[in-house]
Protein backbone atom coordinates (compact mmCIF):
# COMPACT_ATOMS: atom_id res chain seq x y z
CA UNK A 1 62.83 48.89 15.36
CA UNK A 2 62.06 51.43 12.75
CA UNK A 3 62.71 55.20 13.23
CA UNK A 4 62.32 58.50 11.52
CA UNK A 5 63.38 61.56 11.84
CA UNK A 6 61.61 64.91 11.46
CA UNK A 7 63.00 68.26 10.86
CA UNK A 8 62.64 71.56 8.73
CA UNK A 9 66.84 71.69 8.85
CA UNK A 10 68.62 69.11 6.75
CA UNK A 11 71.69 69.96 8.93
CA UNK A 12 69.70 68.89 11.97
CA UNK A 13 68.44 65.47 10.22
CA UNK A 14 72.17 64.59 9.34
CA UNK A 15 73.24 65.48 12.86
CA UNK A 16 71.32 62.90 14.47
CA UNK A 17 71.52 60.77 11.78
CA UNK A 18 75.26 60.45 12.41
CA UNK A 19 75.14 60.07 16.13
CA UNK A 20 74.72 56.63 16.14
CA UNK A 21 75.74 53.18 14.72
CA UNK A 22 72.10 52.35 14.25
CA UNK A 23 71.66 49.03 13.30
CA UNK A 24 73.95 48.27 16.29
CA UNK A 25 71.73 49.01 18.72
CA UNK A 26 68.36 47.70 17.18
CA UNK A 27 67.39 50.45 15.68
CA UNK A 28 66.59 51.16 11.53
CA UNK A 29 66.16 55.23 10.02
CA UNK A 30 63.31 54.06 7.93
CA UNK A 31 62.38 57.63 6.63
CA UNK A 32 63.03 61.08 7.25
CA UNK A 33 60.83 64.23 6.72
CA UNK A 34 60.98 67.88 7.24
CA UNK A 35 57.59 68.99 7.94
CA UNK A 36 54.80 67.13 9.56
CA UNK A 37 52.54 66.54 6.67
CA UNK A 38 54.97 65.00 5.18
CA UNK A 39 55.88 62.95 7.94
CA UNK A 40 52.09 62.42 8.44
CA UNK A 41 51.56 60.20 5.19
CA UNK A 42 55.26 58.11 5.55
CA UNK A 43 53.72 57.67 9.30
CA UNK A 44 50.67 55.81 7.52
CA UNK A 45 52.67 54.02 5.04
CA UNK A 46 55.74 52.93 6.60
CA UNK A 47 54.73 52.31 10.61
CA UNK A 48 57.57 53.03 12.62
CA UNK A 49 57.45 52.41 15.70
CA UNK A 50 59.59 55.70 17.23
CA UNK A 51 60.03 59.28 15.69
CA UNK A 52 62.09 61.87 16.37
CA UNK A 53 60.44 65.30 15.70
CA UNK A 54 61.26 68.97 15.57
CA UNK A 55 58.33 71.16 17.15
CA UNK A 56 58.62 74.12 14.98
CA UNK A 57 58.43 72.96 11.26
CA UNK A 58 56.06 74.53 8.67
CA UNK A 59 53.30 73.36 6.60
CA UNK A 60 52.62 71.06 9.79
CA UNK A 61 54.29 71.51 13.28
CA UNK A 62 55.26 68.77 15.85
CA UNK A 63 52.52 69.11 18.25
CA UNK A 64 49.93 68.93 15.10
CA UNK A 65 51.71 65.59 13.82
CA UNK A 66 51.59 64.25 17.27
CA UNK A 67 48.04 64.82 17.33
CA UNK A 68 47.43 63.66 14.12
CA UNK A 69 48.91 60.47 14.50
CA UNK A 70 47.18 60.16 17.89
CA UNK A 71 43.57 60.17 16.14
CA UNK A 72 44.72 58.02 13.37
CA UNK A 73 46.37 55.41 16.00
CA UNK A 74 49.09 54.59 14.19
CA UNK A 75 50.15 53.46 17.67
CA UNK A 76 53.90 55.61 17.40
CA UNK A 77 55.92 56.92 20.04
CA UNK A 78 57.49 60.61 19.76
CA UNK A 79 60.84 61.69 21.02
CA UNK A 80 60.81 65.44 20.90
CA UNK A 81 63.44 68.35 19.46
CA UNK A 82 63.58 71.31 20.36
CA UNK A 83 65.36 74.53 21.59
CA UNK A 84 65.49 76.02 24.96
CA UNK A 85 62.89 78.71 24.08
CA UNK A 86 60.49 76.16 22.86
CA UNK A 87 60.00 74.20 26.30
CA UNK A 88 56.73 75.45 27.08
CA UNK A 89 55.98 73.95 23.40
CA UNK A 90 57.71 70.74 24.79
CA UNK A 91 55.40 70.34 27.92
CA UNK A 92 52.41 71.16 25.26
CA UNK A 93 53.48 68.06 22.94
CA UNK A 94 54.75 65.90 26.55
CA UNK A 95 50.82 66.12 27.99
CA UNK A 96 49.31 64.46 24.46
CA UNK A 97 50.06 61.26 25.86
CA UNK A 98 52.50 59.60 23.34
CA UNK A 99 55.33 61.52 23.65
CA UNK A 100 57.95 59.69 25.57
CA UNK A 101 61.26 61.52 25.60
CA UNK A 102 62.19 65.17 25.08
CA UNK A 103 65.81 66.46 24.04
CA UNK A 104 67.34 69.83 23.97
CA UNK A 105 69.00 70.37 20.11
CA UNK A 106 72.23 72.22 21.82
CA UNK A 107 73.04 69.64 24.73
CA UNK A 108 72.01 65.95 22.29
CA UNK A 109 74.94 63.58 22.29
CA UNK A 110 74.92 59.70 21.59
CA UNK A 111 74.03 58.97 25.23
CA UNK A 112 71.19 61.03 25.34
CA UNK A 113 70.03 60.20 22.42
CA UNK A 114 69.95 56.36 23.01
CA UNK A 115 68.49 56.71 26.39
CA UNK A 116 65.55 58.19 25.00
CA UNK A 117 65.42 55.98 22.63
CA UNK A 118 65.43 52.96 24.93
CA UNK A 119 62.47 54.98 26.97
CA UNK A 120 60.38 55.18 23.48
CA UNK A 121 61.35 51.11 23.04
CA UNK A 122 59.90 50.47 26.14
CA UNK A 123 56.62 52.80 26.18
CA UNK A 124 56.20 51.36 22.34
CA UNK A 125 56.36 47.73 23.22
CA UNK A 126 54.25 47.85 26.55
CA UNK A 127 51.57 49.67 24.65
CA UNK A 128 51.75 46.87 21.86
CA UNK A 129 51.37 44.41 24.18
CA UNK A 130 48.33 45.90 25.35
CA UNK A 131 47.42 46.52 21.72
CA UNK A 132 48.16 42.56 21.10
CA UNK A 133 45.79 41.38 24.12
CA UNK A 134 42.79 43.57 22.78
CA UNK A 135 43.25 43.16 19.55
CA UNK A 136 43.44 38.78 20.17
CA UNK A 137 40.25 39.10 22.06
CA UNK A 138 38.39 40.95 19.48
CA UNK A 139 39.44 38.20 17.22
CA UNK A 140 38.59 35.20 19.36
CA UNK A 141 35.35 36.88 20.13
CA UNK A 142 34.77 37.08 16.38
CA UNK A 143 35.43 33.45 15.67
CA UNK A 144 33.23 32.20 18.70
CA UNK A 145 30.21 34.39 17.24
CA UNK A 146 30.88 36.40 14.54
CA UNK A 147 30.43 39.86 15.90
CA UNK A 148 32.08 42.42 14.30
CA UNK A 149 35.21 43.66 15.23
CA UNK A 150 35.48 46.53 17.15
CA UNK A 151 39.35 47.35 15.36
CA UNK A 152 39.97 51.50 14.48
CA UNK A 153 38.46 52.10 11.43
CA UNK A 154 41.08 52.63 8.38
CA UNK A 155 43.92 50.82 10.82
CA UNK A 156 44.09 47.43 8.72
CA UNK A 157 43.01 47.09 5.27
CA UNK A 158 42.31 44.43 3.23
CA UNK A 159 42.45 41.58 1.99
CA UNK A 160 43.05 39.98 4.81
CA UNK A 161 45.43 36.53 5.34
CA UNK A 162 44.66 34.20 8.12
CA UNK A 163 46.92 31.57 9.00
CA UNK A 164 45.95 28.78 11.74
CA UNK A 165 49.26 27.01 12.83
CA UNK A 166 48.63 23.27 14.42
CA UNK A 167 50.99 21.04 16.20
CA UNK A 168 51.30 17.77 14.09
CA UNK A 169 49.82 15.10 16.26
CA UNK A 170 49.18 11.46 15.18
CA UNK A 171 45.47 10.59 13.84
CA UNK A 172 42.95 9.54 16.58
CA UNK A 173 40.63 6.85 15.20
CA UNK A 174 37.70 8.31 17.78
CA UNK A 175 36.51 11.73 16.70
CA UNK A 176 36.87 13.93 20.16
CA UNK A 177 33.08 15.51 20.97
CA UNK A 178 32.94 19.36 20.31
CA UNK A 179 35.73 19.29 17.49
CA UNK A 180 39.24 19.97 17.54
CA UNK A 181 42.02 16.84 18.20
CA UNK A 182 41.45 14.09 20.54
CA UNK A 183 46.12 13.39 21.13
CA UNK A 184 46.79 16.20 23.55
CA UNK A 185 50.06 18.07 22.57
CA UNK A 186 53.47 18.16 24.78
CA UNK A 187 52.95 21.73 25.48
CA UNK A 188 50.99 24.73 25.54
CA UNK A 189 51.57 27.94 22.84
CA UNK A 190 52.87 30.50 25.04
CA UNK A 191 51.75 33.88 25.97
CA UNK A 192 55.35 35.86 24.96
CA UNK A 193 57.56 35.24 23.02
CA UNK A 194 55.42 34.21 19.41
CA UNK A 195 55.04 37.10 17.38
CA UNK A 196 54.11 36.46 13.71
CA UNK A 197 57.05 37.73 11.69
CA UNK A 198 55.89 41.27 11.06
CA UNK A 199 58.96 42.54 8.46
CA UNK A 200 57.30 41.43 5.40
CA UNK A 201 56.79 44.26 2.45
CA UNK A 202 53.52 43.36 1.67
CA UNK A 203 51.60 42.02 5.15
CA UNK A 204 51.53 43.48 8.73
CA UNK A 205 49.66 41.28 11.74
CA UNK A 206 46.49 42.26 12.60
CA UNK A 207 46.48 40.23 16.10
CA UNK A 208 46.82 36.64 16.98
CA UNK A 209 45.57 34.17 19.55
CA UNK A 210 45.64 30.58 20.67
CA UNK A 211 42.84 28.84 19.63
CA UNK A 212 43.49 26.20 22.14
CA UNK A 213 46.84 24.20 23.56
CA UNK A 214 47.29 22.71 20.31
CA UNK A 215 46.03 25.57 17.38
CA UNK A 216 47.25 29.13 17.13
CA UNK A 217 45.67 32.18 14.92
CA UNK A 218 47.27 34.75 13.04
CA UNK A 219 45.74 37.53 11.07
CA UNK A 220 47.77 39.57 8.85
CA UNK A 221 46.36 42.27 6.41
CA UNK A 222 47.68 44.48 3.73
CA UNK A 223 50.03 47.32 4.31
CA UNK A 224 48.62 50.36 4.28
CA UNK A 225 48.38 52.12 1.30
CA UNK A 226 50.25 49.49 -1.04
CA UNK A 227 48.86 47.85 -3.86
CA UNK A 228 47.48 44.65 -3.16
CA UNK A 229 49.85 41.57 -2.05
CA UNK A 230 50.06 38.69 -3.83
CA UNK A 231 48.94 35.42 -2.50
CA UNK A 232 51.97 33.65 -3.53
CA UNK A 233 53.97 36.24 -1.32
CA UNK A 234 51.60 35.58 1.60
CA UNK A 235 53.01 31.44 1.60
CA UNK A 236 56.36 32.63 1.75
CA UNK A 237 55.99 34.37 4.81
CA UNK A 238 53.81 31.33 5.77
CA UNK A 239 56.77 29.54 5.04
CA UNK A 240 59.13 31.15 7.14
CA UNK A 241 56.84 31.16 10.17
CA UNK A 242 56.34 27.44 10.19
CA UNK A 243 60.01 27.07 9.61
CA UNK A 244 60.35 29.48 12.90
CA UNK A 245 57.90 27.06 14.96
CA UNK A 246 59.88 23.96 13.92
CA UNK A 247 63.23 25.78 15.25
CA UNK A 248 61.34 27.05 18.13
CA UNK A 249 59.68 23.96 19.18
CA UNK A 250 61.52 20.81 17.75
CA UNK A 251 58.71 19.43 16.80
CA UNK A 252 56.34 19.17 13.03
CA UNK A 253 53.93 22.30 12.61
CA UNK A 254 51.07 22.35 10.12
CA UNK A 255 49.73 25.51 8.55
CA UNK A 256 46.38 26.04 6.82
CA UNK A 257 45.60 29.83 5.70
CA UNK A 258 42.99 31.69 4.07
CA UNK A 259 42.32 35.03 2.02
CA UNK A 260 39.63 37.48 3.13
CA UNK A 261 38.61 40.34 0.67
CA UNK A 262 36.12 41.82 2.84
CA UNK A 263 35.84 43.81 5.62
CA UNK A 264 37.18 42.93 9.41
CA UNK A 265 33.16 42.24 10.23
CA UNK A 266 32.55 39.09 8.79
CA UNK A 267 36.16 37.42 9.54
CA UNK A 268 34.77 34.65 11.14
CA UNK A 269 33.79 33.00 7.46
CA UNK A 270 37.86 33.09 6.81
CA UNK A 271 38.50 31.74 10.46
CA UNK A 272 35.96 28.63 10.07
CA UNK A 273 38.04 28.04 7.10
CA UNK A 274 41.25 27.37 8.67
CA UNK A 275 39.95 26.14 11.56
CA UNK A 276 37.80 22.98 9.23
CA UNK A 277 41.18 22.76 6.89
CA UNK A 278 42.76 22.06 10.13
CA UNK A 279 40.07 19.20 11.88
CA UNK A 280 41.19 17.52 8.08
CA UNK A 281 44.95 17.73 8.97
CA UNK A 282 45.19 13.77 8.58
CA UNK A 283 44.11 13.98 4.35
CA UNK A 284 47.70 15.83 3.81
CA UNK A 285 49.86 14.51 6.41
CA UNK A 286 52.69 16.10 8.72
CA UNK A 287 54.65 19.90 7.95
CA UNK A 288 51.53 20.48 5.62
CA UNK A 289 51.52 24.41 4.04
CA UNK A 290 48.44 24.93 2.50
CA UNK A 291 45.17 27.35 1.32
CA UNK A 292 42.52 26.16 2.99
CA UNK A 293 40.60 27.91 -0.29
CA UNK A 294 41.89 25.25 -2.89
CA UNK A 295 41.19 22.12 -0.29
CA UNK A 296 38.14 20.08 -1.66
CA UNK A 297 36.61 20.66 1.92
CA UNK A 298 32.57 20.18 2.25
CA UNK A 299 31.28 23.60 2.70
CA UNK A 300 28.93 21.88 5.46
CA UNK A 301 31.74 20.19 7.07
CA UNK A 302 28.97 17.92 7.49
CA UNK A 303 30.87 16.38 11.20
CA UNK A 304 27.64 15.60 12.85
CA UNK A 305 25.22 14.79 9.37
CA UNK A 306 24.67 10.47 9.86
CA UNK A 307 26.21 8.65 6.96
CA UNK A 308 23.15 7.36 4.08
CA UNK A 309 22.58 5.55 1.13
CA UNK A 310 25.65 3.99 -0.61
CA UNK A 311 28.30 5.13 1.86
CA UNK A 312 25.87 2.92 4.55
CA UNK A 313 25.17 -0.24 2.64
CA UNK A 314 29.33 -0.16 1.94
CA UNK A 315 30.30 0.12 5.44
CA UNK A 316 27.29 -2.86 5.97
CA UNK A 317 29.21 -5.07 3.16
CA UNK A 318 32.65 -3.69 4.86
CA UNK A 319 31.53 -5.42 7.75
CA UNK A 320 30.32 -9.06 6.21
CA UNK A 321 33.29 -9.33 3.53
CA UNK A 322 35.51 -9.39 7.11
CA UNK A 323 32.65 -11.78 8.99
CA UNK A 324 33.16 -13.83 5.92
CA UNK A 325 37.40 -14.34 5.99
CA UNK A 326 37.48 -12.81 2.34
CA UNK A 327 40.46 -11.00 2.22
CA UNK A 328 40.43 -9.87 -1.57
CA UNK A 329 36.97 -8.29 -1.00
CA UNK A 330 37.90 -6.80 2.44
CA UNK A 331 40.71 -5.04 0.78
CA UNK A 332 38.55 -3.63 -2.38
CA UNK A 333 35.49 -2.22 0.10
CA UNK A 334 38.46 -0.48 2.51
CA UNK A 335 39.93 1.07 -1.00
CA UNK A 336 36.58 1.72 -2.32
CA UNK A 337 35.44 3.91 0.99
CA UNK A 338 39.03 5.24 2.01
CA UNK A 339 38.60 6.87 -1.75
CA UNK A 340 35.12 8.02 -1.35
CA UNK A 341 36.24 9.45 2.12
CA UNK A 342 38.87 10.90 -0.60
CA UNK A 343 36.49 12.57 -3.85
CA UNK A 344 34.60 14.56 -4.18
CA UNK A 345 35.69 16.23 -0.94
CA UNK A 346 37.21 15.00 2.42
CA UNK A 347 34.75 13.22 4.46
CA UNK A 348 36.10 12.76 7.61
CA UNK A 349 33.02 11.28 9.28
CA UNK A 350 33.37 8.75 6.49
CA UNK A 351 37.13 7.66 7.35
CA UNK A 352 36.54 7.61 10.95
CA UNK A 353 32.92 5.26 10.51
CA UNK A 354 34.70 2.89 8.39
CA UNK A 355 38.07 2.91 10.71
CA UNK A 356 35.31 1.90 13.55
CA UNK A 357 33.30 -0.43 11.31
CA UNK A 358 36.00 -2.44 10.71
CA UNK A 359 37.78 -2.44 13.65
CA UNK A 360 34.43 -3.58 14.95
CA UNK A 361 34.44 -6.39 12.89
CA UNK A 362 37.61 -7.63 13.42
CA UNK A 363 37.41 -7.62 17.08
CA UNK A 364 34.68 -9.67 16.73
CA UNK A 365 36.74 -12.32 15.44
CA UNK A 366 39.37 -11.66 18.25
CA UNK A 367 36.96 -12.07 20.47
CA UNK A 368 35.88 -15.33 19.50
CA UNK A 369 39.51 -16.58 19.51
CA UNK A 370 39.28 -15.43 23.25
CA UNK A 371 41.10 -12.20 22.39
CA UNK A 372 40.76 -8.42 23.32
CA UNK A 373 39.89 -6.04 21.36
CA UNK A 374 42.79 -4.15 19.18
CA UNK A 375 43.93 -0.80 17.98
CA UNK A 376 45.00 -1.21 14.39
CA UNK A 377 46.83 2.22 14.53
CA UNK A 378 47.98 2.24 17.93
CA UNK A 379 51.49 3.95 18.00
CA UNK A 380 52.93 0.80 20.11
CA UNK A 381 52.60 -1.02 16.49
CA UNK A 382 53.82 0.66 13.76
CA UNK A 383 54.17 3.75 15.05
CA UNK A 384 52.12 7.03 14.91
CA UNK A 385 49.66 7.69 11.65
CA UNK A 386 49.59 10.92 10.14
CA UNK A 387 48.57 10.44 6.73
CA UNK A 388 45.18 8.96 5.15
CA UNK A 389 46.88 6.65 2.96
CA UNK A 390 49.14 5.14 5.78
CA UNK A 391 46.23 4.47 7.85
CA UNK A 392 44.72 2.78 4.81
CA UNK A 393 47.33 0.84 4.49
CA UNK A 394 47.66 -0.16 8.39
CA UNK A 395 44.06 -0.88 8.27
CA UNK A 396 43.69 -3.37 5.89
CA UNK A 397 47.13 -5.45 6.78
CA UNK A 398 45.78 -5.95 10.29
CA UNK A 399 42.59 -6.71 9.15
CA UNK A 400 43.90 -9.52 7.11
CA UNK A 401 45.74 -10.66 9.40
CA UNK A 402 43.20 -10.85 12.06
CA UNK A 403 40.95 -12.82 9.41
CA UNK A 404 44.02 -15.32 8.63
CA UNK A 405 44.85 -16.24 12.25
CA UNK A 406 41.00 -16.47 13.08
CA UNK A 407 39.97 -18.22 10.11
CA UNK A 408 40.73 -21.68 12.19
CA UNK A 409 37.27 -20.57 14.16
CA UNK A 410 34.79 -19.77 12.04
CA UNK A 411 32.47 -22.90 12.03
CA UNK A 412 32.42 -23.15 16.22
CA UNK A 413 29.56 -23.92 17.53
CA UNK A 414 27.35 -21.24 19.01
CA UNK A 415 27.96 -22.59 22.73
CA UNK A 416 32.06 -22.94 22.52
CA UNK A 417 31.56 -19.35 20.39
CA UNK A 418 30.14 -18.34 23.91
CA UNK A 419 32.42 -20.03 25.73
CA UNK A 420 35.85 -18.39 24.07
CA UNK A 421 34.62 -14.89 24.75
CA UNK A 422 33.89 -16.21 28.05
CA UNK A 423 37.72 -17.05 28.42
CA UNK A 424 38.46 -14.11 26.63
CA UNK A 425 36.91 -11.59 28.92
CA UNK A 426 37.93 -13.42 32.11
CA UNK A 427 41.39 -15.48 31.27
CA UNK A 428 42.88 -12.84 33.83
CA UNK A 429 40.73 -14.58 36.59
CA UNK A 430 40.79 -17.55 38.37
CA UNK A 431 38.63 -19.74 36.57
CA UNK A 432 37.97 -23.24 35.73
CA UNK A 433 35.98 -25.24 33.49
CA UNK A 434 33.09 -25.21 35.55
CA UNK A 435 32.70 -21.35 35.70
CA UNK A 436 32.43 -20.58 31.89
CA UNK A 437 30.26 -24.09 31.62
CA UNK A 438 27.60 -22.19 34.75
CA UNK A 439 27.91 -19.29 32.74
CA UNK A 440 26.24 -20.49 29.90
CA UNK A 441 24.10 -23.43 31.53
CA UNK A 442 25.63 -26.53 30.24
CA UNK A 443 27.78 -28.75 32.33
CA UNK A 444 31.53 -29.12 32.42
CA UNK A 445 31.49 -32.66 30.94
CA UNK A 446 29.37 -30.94 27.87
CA UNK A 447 32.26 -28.07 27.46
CA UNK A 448 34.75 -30.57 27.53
CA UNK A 449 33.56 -32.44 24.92
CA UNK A 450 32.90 -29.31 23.07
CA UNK A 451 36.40 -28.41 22.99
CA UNK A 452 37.98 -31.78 22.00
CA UNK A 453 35.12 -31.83 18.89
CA UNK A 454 35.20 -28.59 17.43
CA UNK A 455 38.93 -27.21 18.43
CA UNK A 456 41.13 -30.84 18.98
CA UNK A 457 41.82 -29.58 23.08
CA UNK A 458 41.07 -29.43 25.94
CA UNK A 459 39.45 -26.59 27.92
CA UNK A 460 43.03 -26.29 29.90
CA UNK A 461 44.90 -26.20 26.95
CA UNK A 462 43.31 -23.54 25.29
CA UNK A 463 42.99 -21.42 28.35
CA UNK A 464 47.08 -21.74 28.75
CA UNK A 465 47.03 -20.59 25.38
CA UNK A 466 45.38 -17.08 25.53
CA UNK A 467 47.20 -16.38 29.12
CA UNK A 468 50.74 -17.02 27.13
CA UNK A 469 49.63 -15.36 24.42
CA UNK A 470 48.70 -12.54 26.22
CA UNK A 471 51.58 -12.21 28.18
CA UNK A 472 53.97 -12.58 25.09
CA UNK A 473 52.20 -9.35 24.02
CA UNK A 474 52.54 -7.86 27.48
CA UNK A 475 56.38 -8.62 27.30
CA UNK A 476 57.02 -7.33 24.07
CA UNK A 477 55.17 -4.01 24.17
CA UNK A 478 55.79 -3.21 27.75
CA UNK A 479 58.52 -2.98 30.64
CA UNK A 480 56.35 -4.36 33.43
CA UNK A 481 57.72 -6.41 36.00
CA UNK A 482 57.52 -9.79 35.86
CA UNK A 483 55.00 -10.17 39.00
CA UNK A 484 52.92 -7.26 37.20
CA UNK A 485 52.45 -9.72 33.90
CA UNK A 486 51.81 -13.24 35.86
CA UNK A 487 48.82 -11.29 37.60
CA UNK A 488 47.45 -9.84 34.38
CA UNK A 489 47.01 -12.79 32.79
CA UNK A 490 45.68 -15.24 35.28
CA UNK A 491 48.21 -17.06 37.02
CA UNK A 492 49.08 -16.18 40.93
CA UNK A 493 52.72 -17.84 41.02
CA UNK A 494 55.29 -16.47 39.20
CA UNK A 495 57.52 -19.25 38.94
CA UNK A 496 54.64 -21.34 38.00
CA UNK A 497 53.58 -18.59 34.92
CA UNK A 498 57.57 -19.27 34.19
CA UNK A 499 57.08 -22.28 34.10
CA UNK A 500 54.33 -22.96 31.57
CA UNK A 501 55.89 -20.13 29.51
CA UNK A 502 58.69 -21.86 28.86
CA UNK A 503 57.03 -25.35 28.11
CA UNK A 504 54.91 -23.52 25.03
CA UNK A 505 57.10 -21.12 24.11
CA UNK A 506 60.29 -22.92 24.47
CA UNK A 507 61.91 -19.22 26.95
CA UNK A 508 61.92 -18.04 29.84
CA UNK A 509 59.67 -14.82 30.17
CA UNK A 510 62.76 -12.79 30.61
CA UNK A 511 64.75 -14.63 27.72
CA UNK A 512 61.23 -13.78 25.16
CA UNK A 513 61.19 -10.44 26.22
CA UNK A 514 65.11 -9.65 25.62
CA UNK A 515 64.78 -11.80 22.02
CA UNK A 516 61.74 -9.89 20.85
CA UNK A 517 63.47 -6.60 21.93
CA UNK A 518 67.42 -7.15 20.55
């Protein structure tokens, strides 16, 4: 915690300079003056948090600089000097409000001295906290509608820095409605114990806030009265925070920031920045550190503009290449719109209509097969997706693979086409040839014959072979019991379900689940 001391008497500065191992207890001499004026303009340049000041001084006497700073709200704490004569002085300088100590020159000693400095501490960081909660909903109120900011004129100066800190959370291929991240995080931000590093030469926080569970905001500005920072020097505090959060939290922190050169009142343009540069967190991947000023974002952020003219009739040819089993083309479309969701700018309506397009597309063929629908980046495969060019990559292997195991089933009939989504929507049930032939109005005879035609088995056979399929995914994804599985996929006896899994499969349940898993 910074301190200076004010005095006309260099003997007196020295004496209380000596009192005390300083940095031992917390505390840093920072400056020291011997009038108020003086101690005035270091006030406005170097913020301390605590001085220690003589009343009688020339040029500028204690109760003036205590007033001064007072008007300019530089936010400081006084500890007053003085001699027994000056006590009515004392009581003057006690009733301004921000004095929080007073010590007789004649009777000071280490003990005294440190107790009123841990009173000052105290006073000082209650009325910061205070600061801190008005100053984050000024802020907040500024991003939700860009009212100016009601901040003490001349306190912060800019340009401005504003730094949006996100918990790195895997990609969700469904865009969440109203904005922001559809994976909720493992905790909240909390309300102590977060302060943005504030001992940086060239930056001091303005205020920060959490956006929501998974965001936080912090705005820094130039120190007062210093030339202007450099941006480079703004990253490595940027840096050193995210580094902090990791330690903090154990977990991956991304950071997006942007530089403000005008006034407090129009913020909200810097906030929006951040706040965009952070719905795109998937186009650069986990412990990202980045200007949101250099990213090739769409100054529309066009989220809720449709999709038209050749980014439409690609997803439409997206769709038929994987209709059509053509794996070469399947892979060239994904490329050619996972680029153009890429260049000129990040599109992320673009990535997340193609993800759905052809996840679409696939299932289809799933679901002729008789097969639910799949997540292609669901975490229980390959684990979580950060990155655009891993999900590209995740895409179009499943894709391919989807087409190669369906390919057998592309030429079935439009009535066993029925009929295997039939099976596929209901194989959990307890149903029989002649339910899925009702169901589409053609007798069981007719659905047999059907199946040994256009897929060489029977109706019985290929039901047994979505349940066991179904339940070898169960068993190798999941730790459900064993009576848990045989009812999820359509059979009511379990050692009957053990049974026929071991005549296809050649195991036991329990033997495929421990051989998948070792």
């Amino acid at each position: 915690m910074k301190v200076m001391l004010v005095d006309d008497e260099r003997i007196a500065l020295e004496r209380v300079g000596n009192l005390l191992e300083w940095s031992r207890h917390g505390y840093e001499i920072a400056a020291t003056a011997t009038n108020g004026k003086s101690a005035l303009r270091l006030c406005e340049e170097i913020r301390p948090q605590i001085v220690i000041a003589d009343i009688r001084m020339p040029v500028m006497d204690g109760l003036d600089l205590i007033r001064a700073a007072s008007e300019r709200k530089l936010g400081v704490k006084f500890i007053i000097m003085s001699a027994y004569e000056d006590f009515d002085c004392a009581r003057q300088a006690i009733a301004l409000g921000n004095v929080s100590g007073y010590l007789i020159k004649h009777e000071m000693d280490r003990d005294h001295l440190l107790q009123a400095l841990q009173k000052a501490k105290d006073a000082w960081q209650a009325d910061e906290k205070q600061r801190r909660i008005e100053r984050a909903r000024q802020l907040k109120q500024a991003l939700a509608d860009s009212e100016a900011l009601a901040l003490a004129e001349g306190e912060f100066h800019p340009p401005f820095a504003v730094a949006l800190m996100q918990e790195d959370l895997p990609f969700a291929p469904v865009p969440p409605a109203g904005g922001g991240t559809a994976n909720g995080p493992a905790f909240s931000w909390p309300e102590e114990d977060l302060l943005p590093l504030a001992d940086h030469p060239e930056w001091t926080p303005v205020g920060e806030f959490a956006l929501d569970r998974a965001r936080f905001i912090a705005v820094y500005a130039r120190k007062a009265k210093t030339a202007a920072p450099r941006r480079e020097s703004f990253r490595e505090l940027a840096a050193k925070l995210q580094a902090r959060l990791k330690r903090r939290f154990g977990r991956p922190f991304s950071l997006f920031y942007s530089f403000h050169d005008d006034g407090l009142s129009t913020l909200s343009r810097s906030l929006h920045r951040v706040e965009t540069a952070a719905r795109h967190a998937v186009f650069c991947g986990k412990d990202a550190l980045l200007c949101a000023d250099d990213l090739p974002l769409n100054d529309a952020d066009g989220s809720s503009l449709p999709l038209r003219g050749a980014r439409l009739a690609e997803l439409a040819r997206l769709a038929e290449t994987i209709r059509q089993f053509d794996a070469g083309q399947i892979e060239s479309a994904i490329n050619r719109l996972f680029d153009w969701s890429v260049r000129p700018y990040w599109d992320l309506p673009l990535l997340h209509e193609t993800i759905r397009t052809a996840t679409a597309a696939a299932s289809e063929l799933l679901a002729a097969k008789g097969l639910p629908a799949e997540d292609p980046l669901d975490p229980r495969r390959g684990g979580p997706a950060y990155h655009i060019d891993e999900i590209r990559s995740r895409l179009t292997d499943w894709i391919i693979g989807v087409c190669s195991a369906a390919s057998p089933y592309r030429n079935l009939s439009g009535k066993l086409l029925k009929a295997v989504r039939y099976i596929g929507d209901h194989y959990h049930e307890d149903i029989n040839i002649e339910d899925v032939a009702y169901s589409l109005g053609i007798s069981a005879s007719y659905l047999h014959q059907l199946f040994k035609r256009e897929m060489d088995r029977t109706f019985h056979d290929y039901l047994t072979e979505i349940r066991i399929e179904q339940a070898k995914r169960i068993l190798s994804r999941e730790d459900a019991k064993m009576t848990d599985v045989c009812a999820r996929v359509g059979y009511r006896s379990p050692q009957h379900f053990s049974q026929v899994f071991k005549k296809v499969t050649g195991l036991l349940p329990h033997q495929y689940r421990h051989g998948v898993r070792a």
